[in-house]
Protein backbone atom coordinates (compact mmCIF):
# COMPACT_ATOMS: atom_id res chain seq x y z
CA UNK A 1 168.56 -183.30 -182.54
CA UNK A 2 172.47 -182.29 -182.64
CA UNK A 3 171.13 -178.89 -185.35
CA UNK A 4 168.15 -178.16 -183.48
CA UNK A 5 170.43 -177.82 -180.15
CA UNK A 6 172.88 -175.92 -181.82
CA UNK A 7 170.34 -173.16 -183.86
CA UNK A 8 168.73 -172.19 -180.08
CA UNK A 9 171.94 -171.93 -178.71
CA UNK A 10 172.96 -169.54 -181.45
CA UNK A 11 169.87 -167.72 -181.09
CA UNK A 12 170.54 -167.50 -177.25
CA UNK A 13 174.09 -166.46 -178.23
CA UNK A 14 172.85 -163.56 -180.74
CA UNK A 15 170.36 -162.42 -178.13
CA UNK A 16 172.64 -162.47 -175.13
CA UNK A 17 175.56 -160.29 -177.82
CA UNK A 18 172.64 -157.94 -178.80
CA UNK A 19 172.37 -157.20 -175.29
CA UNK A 20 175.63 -156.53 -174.30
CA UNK A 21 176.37 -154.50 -177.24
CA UNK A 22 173.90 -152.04 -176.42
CA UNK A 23 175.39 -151.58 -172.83
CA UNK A 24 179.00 -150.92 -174.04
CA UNK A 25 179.00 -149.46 -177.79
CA UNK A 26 179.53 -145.58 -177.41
CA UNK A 27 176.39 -143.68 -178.74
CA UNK A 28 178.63 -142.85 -181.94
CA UNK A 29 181.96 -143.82 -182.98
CA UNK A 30 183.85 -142.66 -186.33
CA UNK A 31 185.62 -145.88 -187.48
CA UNK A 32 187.24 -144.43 -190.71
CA UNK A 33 189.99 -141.67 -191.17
CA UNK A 34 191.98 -140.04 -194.23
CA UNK A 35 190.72 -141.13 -197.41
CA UNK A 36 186.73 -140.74 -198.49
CA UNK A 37 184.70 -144.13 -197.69
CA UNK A 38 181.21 -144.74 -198.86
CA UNK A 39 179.64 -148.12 -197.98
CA UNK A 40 178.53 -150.75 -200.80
CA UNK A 41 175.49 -151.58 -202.23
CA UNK A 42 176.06 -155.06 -201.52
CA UNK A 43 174.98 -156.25 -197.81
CA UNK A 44 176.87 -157.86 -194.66
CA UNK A 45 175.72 -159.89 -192.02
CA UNK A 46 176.73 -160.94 -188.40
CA UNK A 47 177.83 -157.43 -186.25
CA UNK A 48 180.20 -156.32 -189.46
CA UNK A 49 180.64 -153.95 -192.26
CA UNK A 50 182.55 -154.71 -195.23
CA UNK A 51 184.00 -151.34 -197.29
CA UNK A 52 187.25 -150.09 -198.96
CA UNK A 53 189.37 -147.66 -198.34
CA UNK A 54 192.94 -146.75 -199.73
CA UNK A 55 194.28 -145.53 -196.20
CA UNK A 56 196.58 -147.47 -193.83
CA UNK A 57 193.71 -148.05 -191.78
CA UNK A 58 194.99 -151.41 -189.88
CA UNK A 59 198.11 -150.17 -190.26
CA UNK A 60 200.15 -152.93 -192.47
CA UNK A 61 201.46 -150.04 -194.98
CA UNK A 62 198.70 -149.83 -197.29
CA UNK A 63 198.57 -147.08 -200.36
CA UNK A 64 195.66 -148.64 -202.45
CA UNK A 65 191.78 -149.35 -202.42
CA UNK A 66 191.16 -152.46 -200.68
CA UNK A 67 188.52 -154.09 -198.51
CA UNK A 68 188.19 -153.60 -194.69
CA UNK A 69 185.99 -154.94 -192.27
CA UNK A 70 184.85 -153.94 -189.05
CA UNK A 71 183.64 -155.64 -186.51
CA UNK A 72 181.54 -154.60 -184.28
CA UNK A 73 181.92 -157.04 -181.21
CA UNK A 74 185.69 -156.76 -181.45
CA UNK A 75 185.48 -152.83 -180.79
CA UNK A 76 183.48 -153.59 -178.11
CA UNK A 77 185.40 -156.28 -176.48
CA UNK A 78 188.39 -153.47 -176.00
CA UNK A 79 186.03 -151.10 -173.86
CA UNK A 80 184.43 -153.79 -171.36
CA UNK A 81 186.49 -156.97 -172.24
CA UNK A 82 185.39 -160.46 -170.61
CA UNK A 83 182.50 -158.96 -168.40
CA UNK A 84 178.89 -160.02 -168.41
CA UNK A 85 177.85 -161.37 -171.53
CA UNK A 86 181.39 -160.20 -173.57
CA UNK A 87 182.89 -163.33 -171.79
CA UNK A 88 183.64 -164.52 -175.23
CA UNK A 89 185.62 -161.76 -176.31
CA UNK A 90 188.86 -163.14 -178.09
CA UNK A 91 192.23 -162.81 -176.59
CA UNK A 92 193.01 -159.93 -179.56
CA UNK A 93 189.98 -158.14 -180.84
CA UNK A 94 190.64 -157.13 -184.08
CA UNK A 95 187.89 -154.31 -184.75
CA UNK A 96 189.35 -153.45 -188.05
CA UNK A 97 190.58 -155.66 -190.26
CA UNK A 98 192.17 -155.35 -193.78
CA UNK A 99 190.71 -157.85 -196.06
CA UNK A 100 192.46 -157.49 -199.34
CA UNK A 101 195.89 -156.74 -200.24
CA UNK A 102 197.98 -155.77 -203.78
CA UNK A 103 196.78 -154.59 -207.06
CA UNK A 104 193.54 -155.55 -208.28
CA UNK A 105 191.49 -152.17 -207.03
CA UNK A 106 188.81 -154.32 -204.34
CA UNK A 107 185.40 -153.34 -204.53
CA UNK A 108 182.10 -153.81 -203.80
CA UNK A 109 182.74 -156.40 -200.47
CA UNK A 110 179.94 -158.61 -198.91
CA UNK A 111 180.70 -160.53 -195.52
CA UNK A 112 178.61 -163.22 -194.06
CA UNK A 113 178.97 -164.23 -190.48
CA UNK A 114 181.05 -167.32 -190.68
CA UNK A 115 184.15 -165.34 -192.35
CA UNK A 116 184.05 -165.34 -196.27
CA UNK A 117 183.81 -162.06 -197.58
CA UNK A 118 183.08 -161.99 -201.33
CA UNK A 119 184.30 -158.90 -203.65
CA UNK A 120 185.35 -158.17 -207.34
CA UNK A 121 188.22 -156.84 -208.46
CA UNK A 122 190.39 -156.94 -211.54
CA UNK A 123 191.31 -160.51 -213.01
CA UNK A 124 195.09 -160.18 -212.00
CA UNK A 125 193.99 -160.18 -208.07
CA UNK A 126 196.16 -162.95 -206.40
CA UNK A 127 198.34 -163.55 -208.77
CA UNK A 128 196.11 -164.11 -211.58
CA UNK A 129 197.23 -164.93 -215.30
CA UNK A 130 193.95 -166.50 -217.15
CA UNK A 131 191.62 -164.97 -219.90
CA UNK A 132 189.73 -162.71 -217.04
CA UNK A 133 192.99 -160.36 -216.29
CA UNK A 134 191.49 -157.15 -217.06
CA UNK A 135 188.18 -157.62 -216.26
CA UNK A 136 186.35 -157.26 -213.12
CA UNK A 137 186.06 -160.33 -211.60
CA UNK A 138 184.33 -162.06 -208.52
CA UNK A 139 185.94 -163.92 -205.70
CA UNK A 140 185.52 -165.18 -201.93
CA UNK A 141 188.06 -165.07 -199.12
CA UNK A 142 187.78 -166.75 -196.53
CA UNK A 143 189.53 -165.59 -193.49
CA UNK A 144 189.74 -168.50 -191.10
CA UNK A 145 191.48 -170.40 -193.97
CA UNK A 146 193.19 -167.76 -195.93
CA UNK A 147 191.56 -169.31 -198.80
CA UNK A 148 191.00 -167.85 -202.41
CA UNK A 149 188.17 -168.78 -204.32
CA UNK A 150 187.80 -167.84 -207.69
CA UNK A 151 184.27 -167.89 -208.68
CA UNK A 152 184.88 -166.15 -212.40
CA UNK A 153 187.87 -165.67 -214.73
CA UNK A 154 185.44 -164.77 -217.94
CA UNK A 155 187.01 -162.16 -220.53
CA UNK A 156 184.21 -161.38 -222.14
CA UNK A 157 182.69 -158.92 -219.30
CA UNK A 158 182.66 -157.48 -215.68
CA UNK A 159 181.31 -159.76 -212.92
CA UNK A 160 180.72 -157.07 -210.11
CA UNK A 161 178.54 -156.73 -207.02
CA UNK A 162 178.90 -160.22 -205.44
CA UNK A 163 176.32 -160.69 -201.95
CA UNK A 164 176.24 -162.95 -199.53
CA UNK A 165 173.69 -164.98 -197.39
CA UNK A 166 173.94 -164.79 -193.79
CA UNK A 167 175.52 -168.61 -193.39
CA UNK A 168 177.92 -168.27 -196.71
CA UNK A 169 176.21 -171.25 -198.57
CA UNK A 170 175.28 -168.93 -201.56
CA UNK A 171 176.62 -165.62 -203.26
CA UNK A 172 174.31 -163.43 -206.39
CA UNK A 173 176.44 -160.91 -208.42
CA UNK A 174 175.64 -159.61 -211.48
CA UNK A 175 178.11 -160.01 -214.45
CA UNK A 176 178.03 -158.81 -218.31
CA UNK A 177 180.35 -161.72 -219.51
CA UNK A 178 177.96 -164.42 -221.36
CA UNK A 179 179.03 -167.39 -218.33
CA UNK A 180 176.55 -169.57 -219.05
CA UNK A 181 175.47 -168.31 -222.93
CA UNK A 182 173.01 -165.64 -223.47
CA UNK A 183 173.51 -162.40 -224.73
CA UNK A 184 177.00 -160.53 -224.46
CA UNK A 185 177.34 -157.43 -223.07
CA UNK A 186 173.92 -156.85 -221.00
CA UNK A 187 174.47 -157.63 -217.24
CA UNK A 188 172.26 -160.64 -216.15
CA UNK A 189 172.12 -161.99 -212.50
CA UNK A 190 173.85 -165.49 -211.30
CA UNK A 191 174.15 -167.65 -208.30
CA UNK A 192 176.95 -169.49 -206.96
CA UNK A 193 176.15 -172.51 -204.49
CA UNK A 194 179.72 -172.12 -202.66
CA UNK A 195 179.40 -175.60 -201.50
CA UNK A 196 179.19 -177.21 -204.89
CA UNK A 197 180.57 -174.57 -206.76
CA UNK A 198 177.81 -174.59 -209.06
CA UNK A 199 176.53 -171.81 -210.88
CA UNK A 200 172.77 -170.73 -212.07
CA UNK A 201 171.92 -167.94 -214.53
CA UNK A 202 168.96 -166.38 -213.10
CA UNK A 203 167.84 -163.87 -216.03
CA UNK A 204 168.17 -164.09 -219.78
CA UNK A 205 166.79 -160.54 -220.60
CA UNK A 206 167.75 -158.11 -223.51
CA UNK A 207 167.43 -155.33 -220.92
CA UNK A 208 170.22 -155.12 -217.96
CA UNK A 209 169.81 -157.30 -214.32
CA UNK A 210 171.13 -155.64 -211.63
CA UNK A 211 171.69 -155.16 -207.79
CA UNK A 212 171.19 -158.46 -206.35
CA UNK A 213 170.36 -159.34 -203.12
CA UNK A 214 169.85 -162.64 -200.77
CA UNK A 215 167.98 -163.40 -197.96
CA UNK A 216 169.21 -164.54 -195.26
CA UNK A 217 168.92 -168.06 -196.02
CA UNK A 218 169.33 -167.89 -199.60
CA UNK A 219 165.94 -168.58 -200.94
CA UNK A 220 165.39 -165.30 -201.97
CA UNK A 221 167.13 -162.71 -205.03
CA UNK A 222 165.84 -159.53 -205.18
CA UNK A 223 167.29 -157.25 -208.10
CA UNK A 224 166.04 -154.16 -210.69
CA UNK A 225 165.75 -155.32 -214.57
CA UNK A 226 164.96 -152.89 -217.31
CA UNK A 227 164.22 -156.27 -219.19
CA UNK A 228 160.68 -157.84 -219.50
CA UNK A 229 161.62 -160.48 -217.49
CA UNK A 230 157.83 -161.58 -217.28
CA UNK A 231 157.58 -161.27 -220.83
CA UNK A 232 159.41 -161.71 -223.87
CA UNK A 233 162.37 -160.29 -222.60
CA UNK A 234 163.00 -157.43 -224.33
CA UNK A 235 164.74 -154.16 -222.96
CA UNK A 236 161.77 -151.28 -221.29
CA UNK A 237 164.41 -148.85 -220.95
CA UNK A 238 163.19 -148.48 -217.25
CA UNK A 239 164.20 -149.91 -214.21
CA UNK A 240 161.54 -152.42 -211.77
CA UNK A 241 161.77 -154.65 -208.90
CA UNK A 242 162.03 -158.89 -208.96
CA UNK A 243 162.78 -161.26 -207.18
CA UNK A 244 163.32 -164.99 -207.90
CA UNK A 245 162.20 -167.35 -205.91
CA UNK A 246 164.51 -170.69 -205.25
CA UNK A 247 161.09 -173.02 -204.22
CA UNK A 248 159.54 -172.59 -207.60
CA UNK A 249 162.73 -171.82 -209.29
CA UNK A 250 160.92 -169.02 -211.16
CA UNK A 251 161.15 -165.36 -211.14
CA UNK A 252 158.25 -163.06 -210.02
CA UNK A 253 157.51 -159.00 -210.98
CA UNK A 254 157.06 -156.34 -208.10
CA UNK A 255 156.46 -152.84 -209.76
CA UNK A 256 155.27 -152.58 -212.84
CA UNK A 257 155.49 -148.47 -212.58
CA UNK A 258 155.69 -145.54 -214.90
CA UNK A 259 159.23 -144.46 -214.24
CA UNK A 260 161.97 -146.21 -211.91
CA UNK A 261 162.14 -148.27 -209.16
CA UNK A 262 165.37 -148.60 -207.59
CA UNK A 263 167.87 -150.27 -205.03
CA UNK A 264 166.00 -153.65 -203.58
CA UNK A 265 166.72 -154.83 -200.53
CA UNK A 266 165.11 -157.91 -199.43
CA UNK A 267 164.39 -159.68 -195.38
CA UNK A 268 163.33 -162.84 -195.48
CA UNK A 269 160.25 -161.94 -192.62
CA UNK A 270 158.86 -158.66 -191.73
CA UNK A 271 158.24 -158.33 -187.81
CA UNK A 272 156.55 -155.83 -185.48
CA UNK A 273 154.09 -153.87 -186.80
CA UNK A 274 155.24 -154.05 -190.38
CA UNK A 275 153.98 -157.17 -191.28
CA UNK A 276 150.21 -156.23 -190.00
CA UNK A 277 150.64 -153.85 -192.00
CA UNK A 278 152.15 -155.04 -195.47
CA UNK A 279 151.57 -158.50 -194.85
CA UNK A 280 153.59 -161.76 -193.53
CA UNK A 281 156.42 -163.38 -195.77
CA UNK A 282 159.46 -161.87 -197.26
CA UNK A 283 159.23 -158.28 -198.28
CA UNK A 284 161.41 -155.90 -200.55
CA UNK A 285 161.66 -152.40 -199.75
CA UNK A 286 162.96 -149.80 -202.48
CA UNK A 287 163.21 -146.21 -203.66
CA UNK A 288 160.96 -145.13 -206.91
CA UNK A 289 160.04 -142.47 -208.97
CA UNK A 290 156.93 -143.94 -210.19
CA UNK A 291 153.79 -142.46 -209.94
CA UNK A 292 151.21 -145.53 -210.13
CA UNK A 293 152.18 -148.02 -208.19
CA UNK A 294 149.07 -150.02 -206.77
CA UNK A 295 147.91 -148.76 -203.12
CA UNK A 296 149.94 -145.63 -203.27
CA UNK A 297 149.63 -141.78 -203.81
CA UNK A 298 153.50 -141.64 -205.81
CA UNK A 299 156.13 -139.26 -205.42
CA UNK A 300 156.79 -136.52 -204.79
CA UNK A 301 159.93 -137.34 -206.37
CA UNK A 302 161.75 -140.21 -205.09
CA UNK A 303 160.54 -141.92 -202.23
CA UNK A 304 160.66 -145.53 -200.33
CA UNK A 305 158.29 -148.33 -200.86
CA UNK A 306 158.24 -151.77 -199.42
CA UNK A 307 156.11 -155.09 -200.88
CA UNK A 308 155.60 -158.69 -199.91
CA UNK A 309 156.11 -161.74 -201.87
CA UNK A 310 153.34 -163.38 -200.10
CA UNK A 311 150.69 -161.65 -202.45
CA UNK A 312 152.46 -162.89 -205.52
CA UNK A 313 153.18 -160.49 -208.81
CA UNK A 314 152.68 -157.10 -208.93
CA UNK A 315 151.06 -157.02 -205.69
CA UNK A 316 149.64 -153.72 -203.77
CA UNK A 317 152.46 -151.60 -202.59
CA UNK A 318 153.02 -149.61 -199.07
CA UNK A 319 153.88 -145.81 -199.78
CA UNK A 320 156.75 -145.34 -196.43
CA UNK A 321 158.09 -141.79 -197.25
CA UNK A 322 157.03 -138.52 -196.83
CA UNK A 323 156.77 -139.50 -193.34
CA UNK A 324 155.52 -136.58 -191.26
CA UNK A 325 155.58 -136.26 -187.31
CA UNK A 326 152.03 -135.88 -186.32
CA UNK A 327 151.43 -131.87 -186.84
CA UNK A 328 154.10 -131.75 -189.44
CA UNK A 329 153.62 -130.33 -193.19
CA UNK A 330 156.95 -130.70 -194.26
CA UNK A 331 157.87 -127.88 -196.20
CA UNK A 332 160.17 -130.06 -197.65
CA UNK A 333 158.97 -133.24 -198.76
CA UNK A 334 162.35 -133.91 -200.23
CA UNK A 335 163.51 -137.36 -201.73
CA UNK A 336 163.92 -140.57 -199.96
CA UNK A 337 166.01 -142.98 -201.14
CA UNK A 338 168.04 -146.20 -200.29
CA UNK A 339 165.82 -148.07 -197.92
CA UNK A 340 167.99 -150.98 -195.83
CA UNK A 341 166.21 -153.00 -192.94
CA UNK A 342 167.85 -154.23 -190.01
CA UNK A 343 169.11 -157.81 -189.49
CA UNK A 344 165.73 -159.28 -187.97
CA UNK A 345 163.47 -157.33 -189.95
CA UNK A 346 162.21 -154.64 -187.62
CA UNK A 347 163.16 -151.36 -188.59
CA UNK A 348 164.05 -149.62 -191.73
CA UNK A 349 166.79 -147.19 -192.59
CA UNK A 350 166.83 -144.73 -195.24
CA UNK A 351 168.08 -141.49 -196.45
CA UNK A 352 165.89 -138.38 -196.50
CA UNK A 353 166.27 -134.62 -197.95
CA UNK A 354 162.62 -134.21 -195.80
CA UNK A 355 162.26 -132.04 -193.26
CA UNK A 356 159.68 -134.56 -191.89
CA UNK A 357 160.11 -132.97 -188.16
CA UNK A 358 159.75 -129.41 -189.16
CA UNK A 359 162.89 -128.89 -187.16
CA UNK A 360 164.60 -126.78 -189.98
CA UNK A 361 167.35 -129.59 -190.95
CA UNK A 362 168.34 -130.00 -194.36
CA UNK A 363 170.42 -132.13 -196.79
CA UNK A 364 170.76 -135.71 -196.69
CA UNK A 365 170.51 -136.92 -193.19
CA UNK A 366 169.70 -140.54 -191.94
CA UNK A 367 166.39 -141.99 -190.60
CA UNK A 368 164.82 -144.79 -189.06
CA UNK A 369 161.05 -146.01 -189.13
CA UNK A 370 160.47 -147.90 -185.58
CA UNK A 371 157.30 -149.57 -186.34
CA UNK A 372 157.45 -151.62 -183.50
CA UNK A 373 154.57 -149.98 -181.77
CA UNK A 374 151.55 -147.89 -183.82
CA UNK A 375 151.94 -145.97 -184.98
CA UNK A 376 155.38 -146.08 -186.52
CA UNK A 377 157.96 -144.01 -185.08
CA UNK A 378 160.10 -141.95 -186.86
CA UNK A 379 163.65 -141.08 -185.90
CA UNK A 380 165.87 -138.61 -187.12
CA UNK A 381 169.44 -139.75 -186.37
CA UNK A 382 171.77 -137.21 -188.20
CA UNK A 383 170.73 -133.35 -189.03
CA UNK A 384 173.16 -131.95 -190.32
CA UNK A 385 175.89 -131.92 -193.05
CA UNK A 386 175.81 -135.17 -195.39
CA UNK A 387 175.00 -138.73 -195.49
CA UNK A 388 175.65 -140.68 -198.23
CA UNK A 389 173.61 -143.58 -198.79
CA UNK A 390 173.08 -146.35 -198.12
CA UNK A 391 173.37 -146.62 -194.56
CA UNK A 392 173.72 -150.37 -193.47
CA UNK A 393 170.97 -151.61 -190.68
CA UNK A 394 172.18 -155.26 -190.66
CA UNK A 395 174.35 -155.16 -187.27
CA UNK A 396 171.96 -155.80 -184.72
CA UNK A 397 168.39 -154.70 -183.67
CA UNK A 398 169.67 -150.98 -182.52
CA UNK A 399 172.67 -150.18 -185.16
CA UNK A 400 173.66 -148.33 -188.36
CA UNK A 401 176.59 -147.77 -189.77
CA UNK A 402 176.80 -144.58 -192.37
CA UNK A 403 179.06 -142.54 -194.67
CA UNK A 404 178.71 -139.30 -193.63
CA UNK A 405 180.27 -135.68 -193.29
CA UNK A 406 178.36 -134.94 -189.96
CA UNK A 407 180.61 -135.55 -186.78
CA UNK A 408 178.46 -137.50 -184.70
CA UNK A 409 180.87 -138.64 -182.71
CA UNK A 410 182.80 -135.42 -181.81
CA UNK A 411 186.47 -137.06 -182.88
CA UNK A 412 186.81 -135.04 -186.14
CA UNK A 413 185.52 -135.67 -189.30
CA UNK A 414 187.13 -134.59 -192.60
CA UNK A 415 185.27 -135.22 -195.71
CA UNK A 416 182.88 -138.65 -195.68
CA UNK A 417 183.88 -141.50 -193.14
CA UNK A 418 182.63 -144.66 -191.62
CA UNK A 419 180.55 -143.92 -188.43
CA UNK A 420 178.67 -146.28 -186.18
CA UNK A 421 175.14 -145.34 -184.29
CA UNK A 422 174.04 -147.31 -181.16
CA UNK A 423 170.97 -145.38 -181.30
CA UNK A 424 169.32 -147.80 -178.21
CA UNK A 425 167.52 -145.35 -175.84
CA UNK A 426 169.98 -143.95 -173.24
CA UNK A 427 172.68 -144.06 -175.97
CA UNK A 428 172.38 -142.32 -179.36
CA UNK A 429 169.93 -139.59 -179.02
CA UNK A 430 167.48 -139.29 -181.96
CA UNK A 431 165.11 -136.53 -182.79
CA UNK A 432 160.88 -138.22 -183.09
CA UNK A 433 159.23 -135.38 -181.87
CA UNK A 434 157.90 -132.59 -183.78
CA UNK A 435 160.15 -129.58 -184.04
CA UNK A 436 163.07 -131.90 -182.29
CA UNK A 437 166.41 -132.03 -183.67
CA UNK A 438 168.87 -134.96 -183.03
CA UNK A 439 171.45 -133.97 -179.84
CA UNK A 440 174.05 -134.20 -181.36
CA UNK A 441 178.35 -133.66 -180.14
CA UNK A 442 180.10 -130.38 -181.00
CA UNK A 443 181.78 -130.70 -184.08
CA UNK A 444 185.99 -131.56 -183.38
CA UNK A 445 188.88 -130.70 -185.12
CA UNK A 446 188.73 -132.09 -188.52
CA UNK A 447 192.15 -132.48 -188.59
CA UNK A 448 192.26 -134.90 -186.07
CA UNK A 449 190.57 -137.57 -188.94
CA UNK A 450 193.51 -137.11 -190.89
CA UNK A 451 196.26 -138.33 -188.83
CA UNK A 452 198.35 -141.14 -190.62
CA UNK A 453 200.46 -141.91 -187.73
CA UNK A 454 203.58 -140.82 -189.45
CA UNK A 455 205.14 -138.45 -186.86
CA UNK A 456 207.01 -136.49 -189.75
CA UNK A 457 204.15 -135.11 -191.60
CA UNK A 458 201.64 -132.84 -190.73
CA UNK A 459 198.14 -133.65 -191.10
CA UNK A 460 195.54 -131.04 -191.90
CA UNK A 461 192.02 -131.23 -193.61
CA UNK A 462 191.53 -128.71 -196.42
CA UNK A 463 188.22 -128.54 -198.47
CA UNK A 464 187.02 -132.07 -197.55
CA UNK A 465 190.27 -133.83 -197.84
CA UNK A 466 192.66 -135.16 -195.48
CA UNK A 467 196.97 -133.30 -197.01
CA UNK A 468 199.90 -134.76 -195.42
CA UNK A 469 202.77 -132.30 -195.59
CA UNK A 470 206.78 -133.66 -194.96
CA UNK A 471 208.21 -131.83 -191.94
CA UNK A 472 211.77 -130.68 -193.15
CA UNK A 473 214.87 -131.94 -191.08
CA UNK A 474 212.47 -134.43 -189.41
CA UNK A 475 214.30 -137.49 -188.45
């Protein structure tokens, strides 16, 4: 009785946060400064967003790539602190946090919501000595605790690209060292049960295993194989979508198409109007060039696709992108590429060169499909200058967080840095109409991103890049 009071009171809890967030979080924030940041392939849970960065962005001195983590209840506890639902702000909100510290070159970070965040980084990360200094290697800090756990120490590869499930119980990575036997040198997929610290080769193949993902429980990997995986095994030389399944212990084929399929990313449910229309169950959404997968017209180019488990292997795919407004043509049909959904399931992110809108933008920008009503909305959030995928959907019902060039929040922007959306209506402003354009904030000074809080240097942006210049005599 004790667990089934406690998960609807943390479903109250994540309802009653959702809500205040969306009546406090500024339409657009820039959380990054200095230093280029893209966001990881791997995935984070819980109002965060694990990346890396070698600026002093939490200001403790720091010169070299390591992980960060923001948090997006913290920010929002220091602009309406302990009123209406925020009552459980902490006494210090800590939006930004620096994860990592010393050599080892942090990459790659995954955060679940119950504070382990799992990265790789070289062997010798804190302070270690064993057969795996030199080689990328995968660990989990937890930052309640402080505590260092050292999942592998193998010398015989790179064990990169660790994820997370929402509770922390299990971590995927993907890792060319032979842990567990099997061929050296090709890049196979594992799990680590952090509670028993046990560890499970998922694939065997001659081909390379890559990008895995969990749901949010864990039952679910989804991850690209050039290897016949449902076969003998051997190496196809192109990329398709799995997923393994932890109830049957057995791994299942998505695409079977005639060029790649790229970039899974896996929900455990669909909800809204998605799953009348690709079915119940878990479903996988990716970018492809293929031409012939089942229920679709292919291309032009690359564009998103989503599938359900539910139907089993190789089942019908839904063709998402080009999505054209109603009385749209786009001129530009453009390529669409690394699809994320939001934490519940509801939406889905991507990145677009389409001019789906006919409203003239170009480039990469970010999009959303809202297919909470039909039919599915479509809505532009950036349009202009450059995203850079992916863009990360998992904070909340009405949130994305995105690498990008374009100044949506109207602080300065110099080169590609961490922004936050709210895009709830009333908030962020979206383009979904035809011939609409986002309304976006005038453009500010780009040299205001590059201030390192050092009052004797001046801070300019020049070609994309924060330069910090000594001012002479300055004391």
């Amino acid at each position: 009785m004790r667990s089934v009071v406690a998960s609807v009171l943390a479903v109250l809890l994540l309802a009653s946060l959702a809500r205040a967030l969306h009546r406090v979080t500024p339409a657009a924030e820039r959380v990054t400064r200095g230093a280029a940041v893209s966001l990881p392939p791997t995935r984070s849970w819980g109002y965060l967003t694990a990346f890396t960065s070698s600026d002093d962005l939490a200001g403790t001195g720091n010169t070299t790539q390591q992980v960060f983590l923001f948090r997006l209840f913290d920010a929002d506890c220091l602009v309406a602190p302990n009123t209406g639902e925020l009552a459980s702000c902490p006494p210090s909100p800590q939006p930004l946090v620096q994860v990592t510290t010393g050599a080892g070159t942090a990459a790659n970070p995954s955060a679940d919501s119950v504070d382990n965040v799992a990265f790789d980084a070289d062997g010798a990360y804190g302070g270690g000595a064993g057969p795996g200094v030199g080689r990328r290697q995968v660990f989990i800090l937890n930052l309640a605790t402080h505590a260092l756990t050292r999942v592998t120490d193998a010398s015989g590869g790179d064990s990169v690209r660790p994820s997370l499930d929402e509770r922390g119980r299990h971590l995927v990575f993907e890792s060319t060292a032979p842990l567990l036997g099997g061929p050296a040198g090709v890049s196979q997929i594992y799990l680590y049960d952090i509670r028993t610290s046990v560890l499970t080769r998922i694939t065997a193949g001659a081909g390379p295993s890559t990008s895995p993902m969990l749901t949010k429980l864990g039952r679910l990997i989804a991850f690209e194989s050039t290897a016949d995986l449902r076969g003998d095994g051997h190496d196809t030389g192109v990329r398709q979508i799995f997923w393994w399944d932890a109830l049957d212990g057995s791994i299942h084929q998505l695409t079977n198409g005639n060029a790649e399929s790229r970039h899974p990313y896996v929900t455990y449910r669909l909800r809204s109007a998605l799953k009348k229309t690709v079915g119940r169950g878990a479903a996988i959404a990716f970018e492809s060039l293929a031409t012939n997968l089942p229920g679709t017209a292919g291309g032009p180019g690359t564009q998103v696709y989503l599938g359900t488990t539910r139907a089993g292997d190789l089942p019908a795919i839904h063709q998402i992108t080009p999505a054209p407004v109603g009385g749209c043509t786009p001129p530009v049909p453009g390529d669409s590429t690394d699809p994320t959904f939001d934490a519940f399931g509801r939406r889905l992110a991507f990145v677009s060169t389409g001019d789906f809108l006919c409203n003239g933008t170009s480039g990469r920008r970010a999009f959303v499909l809202d297919p909470k009503r039909l039919p599915f909305t479509l809505l532009q959030l950036t349009g202009r200058d450059d995203v850079q995928g992916p863009v990360a959907a998992s904070m909340g019902h009405w949130f994305a967080s995105l690498s990008t060039t374009d100044d949506v929040s109207g602080q300065g922007v110099c080169g590609h840095q961490l922004h936050v959306i709210d895009f709830f209506d009333g908030h962020w402003h979206p383009a979904s109409l035809l011939g609409e354009v986002p309304l976006e904030p005038s453009p500010g000074n780009p040299d205001a991103s590059c201030d390192d809080g050092d009052p004797c240097t001046t801070d300019t942006c020049v070609a994309g890049a924060c330069a910090h210049a000594a001012i002479l005599a300055c004391p």
